[in-house]
Protein backbone atom coordinates (compact mmCIF):
# COMPACT_ATOMS: atom_id res chain seq x y z
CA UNK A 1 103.94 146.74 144.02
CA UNK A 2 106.19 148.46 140.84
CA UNK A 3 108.40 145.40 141.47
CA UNK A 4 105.37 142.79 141.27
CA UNK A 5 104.28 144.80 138.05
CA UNK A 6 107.95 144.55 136.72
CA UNK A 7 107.52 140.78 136.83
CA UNK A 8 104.48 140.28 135.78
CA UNK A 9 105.16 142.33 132.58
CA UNK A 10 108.18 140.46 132.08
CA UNK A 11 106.46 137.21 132.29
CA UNK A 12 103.97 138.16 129.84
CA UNK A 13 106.79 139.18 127.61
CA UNK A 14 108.85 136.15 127.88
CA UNK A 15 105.43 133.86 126.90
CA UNK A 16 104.69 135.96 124.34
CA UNK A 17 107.90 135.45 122.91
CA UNK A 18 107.29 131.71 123.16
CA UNK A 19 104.62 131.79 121.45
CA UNK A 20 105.86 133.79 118.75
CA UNK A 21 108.44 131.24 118.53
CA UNK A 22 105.86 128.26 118.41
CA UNK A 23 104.53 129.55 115.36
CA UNK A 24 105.41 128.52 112.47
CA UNK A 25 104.39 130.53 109.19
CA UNK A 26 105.18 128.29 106.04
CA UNK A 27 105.13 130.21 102.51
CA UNK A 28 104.24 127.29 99.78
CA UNK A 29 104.82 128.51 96.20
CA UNK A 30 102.00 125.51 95.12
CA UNK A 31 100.13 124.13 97.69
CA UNK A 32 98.17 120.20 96.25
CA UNK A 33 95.04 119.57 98.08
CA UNK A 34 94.80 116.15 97.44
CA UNK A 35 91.79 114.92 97.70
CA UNK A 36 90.75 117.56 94.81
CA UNK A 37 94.30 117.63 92.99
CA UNK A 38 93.56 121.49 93.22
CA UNK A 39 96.76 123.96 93.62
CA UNK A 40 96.53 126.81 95.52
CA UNK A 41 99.21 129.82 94.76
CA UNK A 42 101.60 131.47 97.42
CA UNK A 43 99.56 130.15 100.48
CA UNK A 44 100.65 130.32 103.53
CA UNK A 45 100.43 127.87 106.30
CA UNK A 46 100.46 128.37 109.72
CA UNK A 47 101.64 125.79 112.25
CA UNK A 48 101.92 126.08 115.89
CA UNK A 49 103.41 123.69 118.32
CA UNK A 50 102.69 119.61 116.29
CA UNK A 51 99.59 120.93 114.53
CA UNK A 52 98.40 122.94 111.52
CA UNK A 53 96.68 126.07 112.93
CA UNK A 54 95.40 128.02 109.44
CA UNK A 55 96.02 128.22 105.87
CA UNK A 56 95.69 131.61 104.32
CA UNK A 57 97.08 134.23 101.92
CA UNK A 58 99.39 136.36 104.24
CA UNK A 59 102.15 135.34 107.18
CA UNK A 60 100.50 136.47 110.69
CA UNK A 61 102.50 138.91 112.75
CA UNK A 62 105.53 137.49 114.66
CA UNK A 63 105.64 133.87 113.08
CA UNK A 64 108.56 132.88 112.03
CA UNK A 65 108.73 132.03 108.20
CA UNK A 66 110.20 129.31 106.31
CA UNK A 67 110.24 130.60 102.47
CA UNK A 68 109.31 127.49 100.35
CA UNK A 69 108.15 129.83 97.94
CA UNK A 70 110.01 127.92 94.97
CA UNK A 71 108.73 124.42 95.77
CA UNK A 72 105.26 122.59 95.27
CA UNK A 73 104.21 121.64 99.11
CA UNK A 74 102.31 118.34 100.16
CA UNK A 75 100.88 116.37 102.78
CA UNK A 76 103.72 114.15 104.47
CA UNK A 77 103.96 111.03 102.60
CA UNK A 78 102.73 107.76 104.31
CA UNK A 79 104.55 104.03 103.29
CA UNK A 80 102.17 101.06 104.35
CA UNK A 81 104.25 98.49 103.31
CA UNK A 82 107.90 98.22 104.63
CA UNK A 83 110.28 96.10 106.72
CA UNK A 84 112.93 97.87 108.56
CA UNK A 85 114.90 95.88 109.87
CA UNK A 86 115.81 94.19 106.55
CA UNK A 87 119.57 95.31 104.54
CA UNK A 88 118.09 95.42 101.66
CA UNK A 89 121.59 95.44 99.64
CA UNK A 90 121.80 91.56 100.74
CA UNK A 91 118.95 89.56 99.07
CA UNK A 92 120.06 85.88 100.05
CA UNK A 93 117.42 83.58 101.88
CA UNK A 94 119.98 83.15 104.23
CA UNK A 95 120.63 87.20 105.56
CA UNK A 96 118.39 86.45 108.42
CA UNK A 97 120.45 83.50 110.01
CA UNK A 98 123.71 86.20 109.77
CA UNK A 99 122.46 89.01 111.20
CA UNK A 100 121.85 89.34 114.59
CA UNK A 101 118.75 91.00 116.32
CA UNK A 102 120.83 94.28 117.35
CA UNK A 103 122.52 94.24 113.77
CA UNK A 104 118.85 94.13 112.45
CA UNK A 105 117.59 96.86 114.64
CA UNK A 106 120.56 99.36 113.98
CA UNK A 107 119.49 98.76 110.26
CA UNK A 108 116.42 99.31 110.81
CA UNK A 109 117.76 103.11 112.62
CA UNK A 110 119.36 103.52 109.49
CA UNK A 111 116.25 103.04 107.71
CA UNK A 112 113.76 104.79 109.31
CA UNK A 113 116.41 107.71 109.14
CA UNK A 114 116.31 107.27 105.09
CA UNK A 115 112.57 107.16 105.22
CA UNK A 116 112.18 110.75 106.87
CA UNK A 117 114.96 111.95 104.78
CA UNK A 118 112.27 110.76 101.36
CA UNK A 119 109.52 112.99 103.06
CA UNK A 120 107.44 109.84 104.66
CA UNK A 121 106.61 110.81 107.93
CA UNK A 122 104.29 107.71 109.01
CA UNK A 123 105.44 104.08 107.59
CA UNK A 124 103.82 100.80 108.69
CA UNK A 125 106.45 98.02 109.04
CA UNK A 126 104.87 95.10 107.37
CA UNK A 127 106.46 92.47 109.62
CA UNK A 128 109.54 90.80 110.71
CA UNK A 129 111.42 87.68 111.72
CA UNK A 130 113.15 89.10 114.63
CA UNK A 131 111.93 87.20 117.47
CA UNK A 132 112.85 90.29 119.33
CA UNK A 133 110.44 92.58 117.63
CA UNK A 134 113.30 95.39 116.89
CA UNK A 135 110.72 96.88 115.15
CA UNK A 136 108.34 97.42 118.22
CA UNK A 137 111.75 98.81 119.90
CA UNK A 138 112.10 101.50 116.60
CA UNK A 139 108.30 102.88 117.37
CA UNK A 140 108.43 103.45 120.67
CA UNK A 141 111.39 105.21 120.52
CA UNK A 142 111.02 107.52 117.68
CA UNK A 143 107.28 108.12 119.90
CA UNK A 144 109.41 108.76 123.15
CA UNK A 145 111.16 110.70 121.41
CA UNK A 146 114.39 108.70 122.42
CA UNK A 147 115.45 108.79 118.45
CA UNK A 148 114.01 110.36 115.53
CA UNK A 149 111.97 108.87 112.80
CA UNK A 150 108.39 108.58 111.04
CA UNK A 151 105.95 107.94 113.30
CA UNK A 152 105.50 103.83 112.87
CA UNK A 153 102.40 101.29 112.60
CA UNK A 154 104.14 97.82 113.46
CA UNK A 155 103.26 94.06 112.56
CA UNK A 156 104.91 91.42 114.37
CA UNK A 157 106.11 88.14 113.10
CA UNK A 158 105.07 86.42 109.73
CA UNK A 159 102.21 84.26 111.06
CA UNK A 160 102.94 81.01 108.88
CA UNK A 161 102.90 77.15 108.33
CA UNK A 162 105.91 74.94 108.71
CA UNK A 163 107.74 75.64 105.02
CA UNK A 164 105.81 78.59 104.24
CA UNK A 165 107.00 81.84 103.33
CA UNK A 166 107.08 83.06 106.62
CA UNK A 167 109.20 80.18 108.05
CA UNK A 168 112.67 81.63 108.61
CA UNK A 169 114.52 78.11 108.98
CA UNK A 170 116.26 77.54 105.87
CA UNK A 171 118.86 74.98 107.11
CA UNK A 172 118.79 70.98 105.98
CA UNK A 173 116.21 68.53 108.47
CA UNK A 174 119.31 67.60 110.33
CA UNK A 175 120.39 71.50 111.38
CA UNK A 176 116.80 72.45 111.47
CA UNK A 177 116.34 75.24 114.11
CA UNK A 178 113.50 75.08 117.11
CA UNK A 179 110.35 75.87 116.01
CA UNK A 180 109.61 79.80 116.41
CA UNK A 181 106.27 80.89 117.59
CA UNK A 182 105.66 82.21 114.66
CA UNK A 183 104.85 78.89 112.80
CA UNK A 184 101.48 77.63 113.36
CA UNK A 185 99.69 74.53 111.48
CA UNK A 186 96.37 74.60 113.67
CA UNK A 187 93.45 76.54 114.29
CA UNK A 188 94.65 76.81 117.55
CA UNK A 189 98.64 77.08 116.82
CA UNK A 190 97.34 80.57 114.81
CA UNK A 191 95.47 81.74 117.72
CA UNK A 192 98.18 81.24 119.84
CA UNK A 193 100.82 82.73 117.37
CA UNK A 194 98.76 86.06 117.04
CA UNK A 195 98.00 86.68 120.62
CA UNK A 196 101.92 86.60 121.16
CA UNK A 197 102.45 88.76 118.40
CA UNK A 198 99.35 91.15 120.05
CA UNK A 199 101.15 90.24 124.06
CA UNK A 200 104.08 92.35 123.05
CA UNK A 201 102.58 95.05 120.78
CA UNK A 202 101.89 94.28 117.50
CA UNK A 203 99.22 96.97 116.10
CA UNK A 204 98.89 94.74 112.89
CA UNK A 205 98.80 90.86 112.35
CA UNK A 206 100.33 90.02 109.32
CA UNK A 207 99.70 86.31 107.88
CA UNK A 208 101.12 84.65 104.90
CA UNK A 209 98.17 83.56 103.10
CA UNK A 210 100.54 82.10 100.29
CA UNK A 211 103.50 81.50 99.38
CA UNK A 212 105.78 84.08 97.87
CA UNK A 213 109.53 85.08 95.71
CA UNK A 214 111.54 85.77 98.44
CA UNK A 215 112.44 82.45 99.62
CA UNK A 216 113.67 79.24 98.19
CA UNK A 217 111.29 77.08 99.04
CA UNK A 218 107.37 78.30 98.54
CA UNK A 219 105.49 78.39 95.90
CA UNK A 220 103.25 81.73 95.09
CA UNK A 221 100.87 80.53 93.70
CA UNK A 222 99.53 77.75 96.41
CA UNK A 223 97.63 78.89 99.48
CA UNK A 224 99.55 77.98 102.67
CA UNK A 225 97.10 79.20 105.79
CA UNK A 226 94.04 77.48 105.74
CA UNK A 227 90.19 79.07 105.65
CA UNK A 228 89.36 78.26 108.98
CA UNK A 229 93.25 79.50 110.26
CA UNK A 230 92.99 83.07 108.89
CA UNK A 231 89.48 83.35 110.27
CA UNK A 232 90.77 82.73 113.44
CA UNK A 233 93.39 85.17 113.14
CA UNK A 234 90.93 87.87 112.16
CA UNK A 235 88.65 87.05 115.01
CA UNK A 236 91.19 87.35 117.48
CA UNK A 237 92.86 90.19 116.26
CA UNK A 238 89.71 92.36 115.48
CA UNK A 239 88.24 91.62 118.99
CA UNK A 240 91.66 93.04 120.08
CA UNK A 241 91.10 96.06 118.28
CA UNK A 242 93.61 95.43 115.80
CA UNK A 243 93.73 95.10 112.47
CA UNK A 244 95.11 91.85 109.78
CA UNK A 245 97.02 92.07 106.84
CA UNK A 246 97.83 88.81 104.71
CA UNK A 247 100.77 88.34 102.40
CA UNK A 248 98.78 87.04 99.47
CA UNK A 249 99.94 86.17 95.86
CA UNK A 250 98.36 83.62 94.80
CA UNK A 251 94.83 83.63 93.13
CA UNK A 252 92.91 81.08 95.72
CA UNK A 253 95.44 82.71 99.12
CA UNK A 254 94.11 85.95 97.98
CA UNK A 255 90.24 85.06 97.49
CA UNK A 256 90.70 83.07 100.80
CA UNK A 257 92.06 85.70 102.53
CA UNK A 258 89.10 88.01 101.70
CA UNK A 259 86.41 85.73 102.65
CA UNK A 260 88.31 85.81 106.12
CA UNK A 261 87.87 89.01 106.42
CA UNK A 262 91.61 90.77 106.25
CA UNK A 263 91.87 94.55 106.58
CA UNK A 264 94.58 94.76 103.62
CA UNK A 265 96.02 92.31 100.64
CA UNK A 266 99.39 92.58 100.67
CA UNK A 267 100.78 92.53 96.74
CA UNK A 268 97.66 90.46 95.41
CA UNK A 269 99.74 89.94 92.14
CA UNK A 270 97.61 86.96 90.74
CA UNK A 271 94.32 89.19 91.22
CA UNK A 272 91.52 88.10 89.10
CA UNK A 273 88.29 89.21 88.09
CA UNK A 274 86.48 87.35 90.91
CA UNK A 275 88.83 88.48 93.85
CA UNK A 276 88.86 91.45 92.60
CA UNK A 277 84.84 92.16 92.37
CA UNK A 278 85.27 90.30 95.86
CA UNK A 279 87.45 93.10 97.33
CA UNK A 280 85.58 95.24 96.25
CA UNK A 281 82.23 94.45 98.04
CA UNK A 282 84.16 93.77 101.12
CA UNK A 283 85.82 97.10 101.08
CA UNK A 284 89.01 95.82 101.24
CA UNK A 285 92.56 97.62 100.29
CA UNK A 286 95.27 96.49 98.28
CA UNK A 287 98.62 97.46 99.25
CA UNK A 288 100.13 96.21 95.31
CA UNK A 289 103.90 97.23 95.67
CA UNK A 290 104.71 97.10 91.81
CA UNK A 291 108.17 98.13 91.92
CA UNK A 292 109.46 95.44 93.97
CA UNK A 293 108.81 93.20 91.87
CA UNK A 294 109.63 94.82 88.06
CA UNK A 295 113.46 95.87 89.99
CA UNK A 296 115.94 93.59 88.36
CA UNK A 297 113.34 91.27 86.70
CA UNK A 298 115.32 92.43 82.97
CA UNK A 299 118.60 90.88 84.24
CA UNK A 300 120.27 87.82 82.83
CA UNK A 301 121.35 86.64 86.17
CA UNK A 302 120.24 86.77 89.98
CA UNK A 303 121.99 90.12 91.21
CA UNK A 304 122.00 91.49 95.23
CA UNK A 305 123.03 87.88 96.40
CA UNK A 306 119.51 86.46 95.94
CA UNK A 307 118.83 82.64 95.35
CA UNK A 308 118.25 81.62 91.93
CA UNK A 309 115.84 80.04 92.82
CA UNK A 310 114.31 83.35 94.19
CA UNK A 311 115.25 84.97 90.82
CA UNK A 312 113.21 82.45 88.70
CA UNK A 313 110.30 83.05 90.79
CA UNK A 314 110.62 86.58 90.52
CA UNK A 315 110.80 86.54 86.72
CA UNK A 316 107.89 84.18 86.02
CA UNK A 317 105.05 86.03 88.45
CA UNK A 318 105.79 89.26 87.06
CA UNK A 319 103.31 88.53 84.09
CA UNK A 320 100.70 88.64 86.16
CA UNK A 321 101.02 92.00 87.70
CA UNK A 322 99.80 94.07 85.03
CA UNK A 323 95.74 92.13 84.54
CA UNK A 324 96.01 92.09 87.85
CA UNK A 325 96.56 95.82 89.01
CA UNK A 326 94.53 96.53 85.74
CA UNK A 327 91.52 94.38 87.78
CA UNK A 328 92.04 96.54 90.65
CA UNK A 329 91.74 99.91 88.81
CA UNK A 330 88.70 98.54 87.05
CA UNK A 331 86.90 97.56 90.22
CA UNK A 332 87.71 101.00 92.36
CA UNK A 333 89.69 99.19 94.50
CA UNK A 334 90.81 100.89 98.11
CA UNK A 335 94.65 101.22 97.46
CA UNK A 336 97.29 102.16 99.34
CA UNK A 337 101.05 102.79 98.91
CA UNK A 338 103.81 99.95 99.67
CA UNK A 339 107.35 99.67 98.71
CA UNK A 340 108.74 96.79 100.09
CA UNK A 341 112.09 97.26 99.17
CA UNK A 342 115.57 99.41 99.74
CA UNK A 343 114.11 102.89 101.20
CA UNK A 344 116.38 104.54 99.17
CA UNK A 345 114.59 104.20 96.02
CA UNK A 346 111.31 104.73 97.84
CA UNK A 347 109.89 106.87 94.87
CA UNK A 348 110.60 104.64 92.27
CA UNK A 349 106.77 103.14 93.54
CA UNK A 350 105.02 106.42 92.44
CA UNK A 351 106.49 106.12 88.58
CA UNK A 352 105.10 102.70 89.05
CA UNK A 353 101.91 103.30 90.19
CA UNK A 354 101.23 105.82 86.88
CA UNK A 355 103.02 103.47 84.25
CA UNK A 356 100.66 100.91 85.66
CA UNK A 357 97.70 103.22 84.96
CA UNK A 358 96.78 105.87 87.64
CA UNK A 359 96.85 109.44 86.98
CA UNK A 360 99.95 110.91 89.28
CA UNK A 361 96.90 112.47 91.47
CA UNK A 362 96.35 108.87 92.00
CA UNK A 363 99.64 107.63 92.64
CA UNK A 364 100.20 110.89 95.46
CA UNK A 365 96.48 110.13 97.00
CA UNK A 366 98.11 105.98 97.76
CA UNK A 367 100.59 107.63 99.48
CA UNK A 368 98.72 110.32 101.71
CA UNK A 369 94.79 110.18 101.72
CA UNK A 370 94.48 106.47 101.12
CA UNK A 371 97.06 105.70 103.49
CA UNK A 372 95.83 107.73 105.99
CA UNK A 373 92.53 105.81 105.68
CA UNK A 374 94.19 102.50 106.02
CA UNK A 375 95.37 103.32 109.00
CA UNK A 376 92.33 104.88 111.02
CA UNK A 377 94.15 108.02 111.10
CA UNK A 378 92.75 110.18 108.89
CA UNK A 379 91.71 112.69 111.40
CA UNK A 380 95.41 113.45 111.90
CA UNK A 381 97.42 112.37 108.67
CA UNK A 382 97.00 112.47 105.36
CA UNK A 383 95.98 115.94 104.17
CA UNK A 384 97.29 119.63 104.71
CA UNK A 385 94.26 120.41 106.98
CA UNK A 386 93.69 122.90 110.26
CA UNK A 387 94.09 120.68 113.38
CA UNK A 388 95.91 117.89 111.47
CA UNK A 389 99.99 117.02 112.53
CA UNK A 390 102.07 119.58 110.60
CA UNK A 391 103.33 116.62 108.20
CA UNK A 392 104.52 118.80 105.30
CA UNK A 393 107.05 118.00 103.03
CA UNK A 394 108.15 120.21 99.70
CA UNK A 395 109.43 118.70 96.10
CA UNK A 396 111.45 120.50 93.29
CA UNK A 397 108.94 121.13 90.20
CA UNK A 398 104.98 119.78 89.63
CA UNK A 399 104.52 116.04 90.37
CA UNK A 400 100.75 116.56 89.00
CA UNK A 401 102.64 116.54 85.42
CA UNK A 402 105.43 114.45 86.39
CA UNK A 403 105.40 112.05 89.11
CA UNK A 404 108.94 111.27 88.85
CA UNK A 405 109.52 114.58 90.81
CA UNK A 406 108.98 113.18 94.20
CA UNK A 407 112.55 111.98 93.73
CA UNK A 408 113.30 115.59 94.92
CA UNK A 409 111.81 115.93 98.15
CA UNK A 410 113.83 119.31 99.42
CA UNK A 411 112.05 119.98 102.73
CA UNK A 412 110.38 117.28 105.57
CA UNK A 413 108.58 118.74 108.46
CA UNK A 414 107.08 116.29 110.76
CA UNK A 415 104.60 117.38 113.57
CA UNK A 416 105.88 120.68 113.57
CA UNK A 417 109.37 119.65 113.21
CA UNK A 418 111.86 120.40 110.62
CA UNK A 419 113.70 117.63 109.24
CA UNK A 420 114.92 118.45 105.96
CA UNK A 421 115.41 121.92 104.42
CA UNK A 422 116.43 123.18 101.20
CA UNK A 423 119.90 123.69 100.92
């Protein structure tokens, strides 16, 4: 008996010390709510195991503490518009013939690795033109737990018409390569193209409803997919239980794709007043990625290896982004936050977001709230909330004054997990 007593005492010690280790006090000089932009003082937050338990005024007994008592905390920040398996320090149409599907992938490890390093701790990849879908590879990994990354939404392929700006053959009619499923210049060639996409896991179709800058042959301001084509893609991926989002530039692509019925407009940088009183009815969200396209637009010459062609294309839409994001602020547009470009300068999109005219409240709710909401996960993501993922990053100084500090992100937690910690 004293020797079954001896072990169940221990065993009730050695969980107890578990436990204690499981939790997780966190000691946040400012703490943002954002969906109120209100700060609360020296809170403390209590996570244990992937979730947020509590958040109160004193550290419970035997939690460990991590002292971010010098730092403004914040929800873990959420990117809906990237592409990972890009190297985004070559620009030329023709990266995507050089680089194999492994090279691609690795980048995209490389990546993801920046992305938690910036405090984004959920990132949807807005497509890709690996046939391989690296990108599907990435998410179920980091979920496994094989690697270690944001937790990823994935698209698959562009969905696009021979020539358009998701058709990855660049080479003359005479080296042209075999058509890629991908390509699709039918009612029925689209169906077919998004139920491959959906066959080997896309959670997003993503079509391009015009054409676009980054390649040297569309034009931006033409609608490529037809009406009746990206109706057809929304019917078969919403019965699916997915969702669509549709590269769209161009005034009529973007008006088009709204009448279709697409979850998200991707850019939508020739908005006007009627798409934009259209979106807003429908309930639709903008993903706008602003930066993208003001990066580089003052040089003289192309720079990054990028076509000229590219560059000139670049330089002339850019007038229209300011009416146009000033339309979608006007009409209380859903929007969300999208970089679409080099991870490394991932922030440069808030100081974008403000100098186009939100309030930096604004520009941090894109990236967390709003974000969350675009995704259908805003009963986990999103917000510093009990039973939420403990998705908690911490930035040097007040971004509610200055937005520019989120180019300081000192700590990254994600689900319970530290990442990043102050040096």
């Amino acid at each position: 008996m004293p020797y079954r007593k001896f072990v169940f005492l221990f065993v009730l010690l050695v969980c107890h010390v578990a436990a204690a280790e499981n939790r997780i006090a966190i000691k946040a000089g400012r703490l943002i709510d954002v969906r109120t932009g209100n700060v609360k003082n020296n809170a403390v937050i209590l996570v244990e195991g992937d979730r947020i338990q509590s958040i109160g005024d004193s550290v419970p007994p035997e939690a460990s503490v991590i002292d971010l008592s010098n730092y403004t905390v914040l929800p873990g920040l959420i990117d809906c518009h990237t592409h990972l398996l890009f190297n985004w320090k070559d620009l030329s149409a023709s990266q995507g013939l050089r680089i194999s599907s492994a090279q691609g992938t690795l980048w995209g490890l490389h990546n993801v690795q920046t992305y938690i390093g910036k405090g984004f701790t959920t990132i949807r990849d807005a497509g890709e033109s690996d046939q391989g879908y690296g990108q599907f590879a990435l998410r179920d990994s980091i979920q496994s737990g094989l690697i270690k990354g944001p937790r990823m939404r994935c698209a698959g392929n562009f969905i696009s018409i021979t020539g358009g700006h998701g058709d990855a053959d660049i080479l003359s009619s005479q080296q042209a390569l075999p058509r890629r499923p991908n390509i699709a210049d039918t009612v029925d060639e689209v169906a077919r193209a998004v139920r491959h996409d959906l066959k080997y896991g896309a959670d997003w179709i993503k079509l391009m409803a015009t054409g676009g800058v980054m390649d040297p042959w569309s034009d931006y301001h033409f609608q490529e997919l037809s009406d009746d084509q990206m109706m057809k893609a929304v019917e078969v991926t919403h019965r699916a239980g997915r969702k669509v989002m549709a590269h769209a530039e161009g005034t009529t692509g973007i008006k088009a794709a709204v009448r279709a019925g697409v979850d998200s407009i991707e850019h939508g940088i020739m908005l006007d007043e009627e798409g934009a009183k259209l979106m807003s009815e429908k309930g639709i969200w903008l993903v706008p990625t602003l930066y993208t396209f003001q990066e580089g637009m003052d040089k003289d010459q192309p720079f990054g290896g990028m076509d000229p062609i590219m560059f000139q294309k670049g330089k002339e839409i850019l007038k229209y982004q300011k009416p146009a994001f000033e339309l979608a602020l006007k009409y209380h547009l859903k929007i969300g936050f999208g970089f679409d470009n080099d991870p490394e300068k991932v922030d440069h999109e808030f100081g974008a977001l403000v100098h186009g005219g939100m309030t930096s409240l604004q520009a941090l709710q894109t990236a967390t709230l709003n974000n969350s909401q675009l995704l259908g996960m805003q009963d986990q993501i999103g917000t510093i909330e009990p039973g939420k993922f403990a998705d908690i990053i911490a930035v040097e100084g007040d971004p509610l004054p200055d937005v520019n500090v989120m180019e300081h992100v000192v700590f990254v937690m994600k689900a319970g997990e530290v990442f990043k910690s102050p040096k």
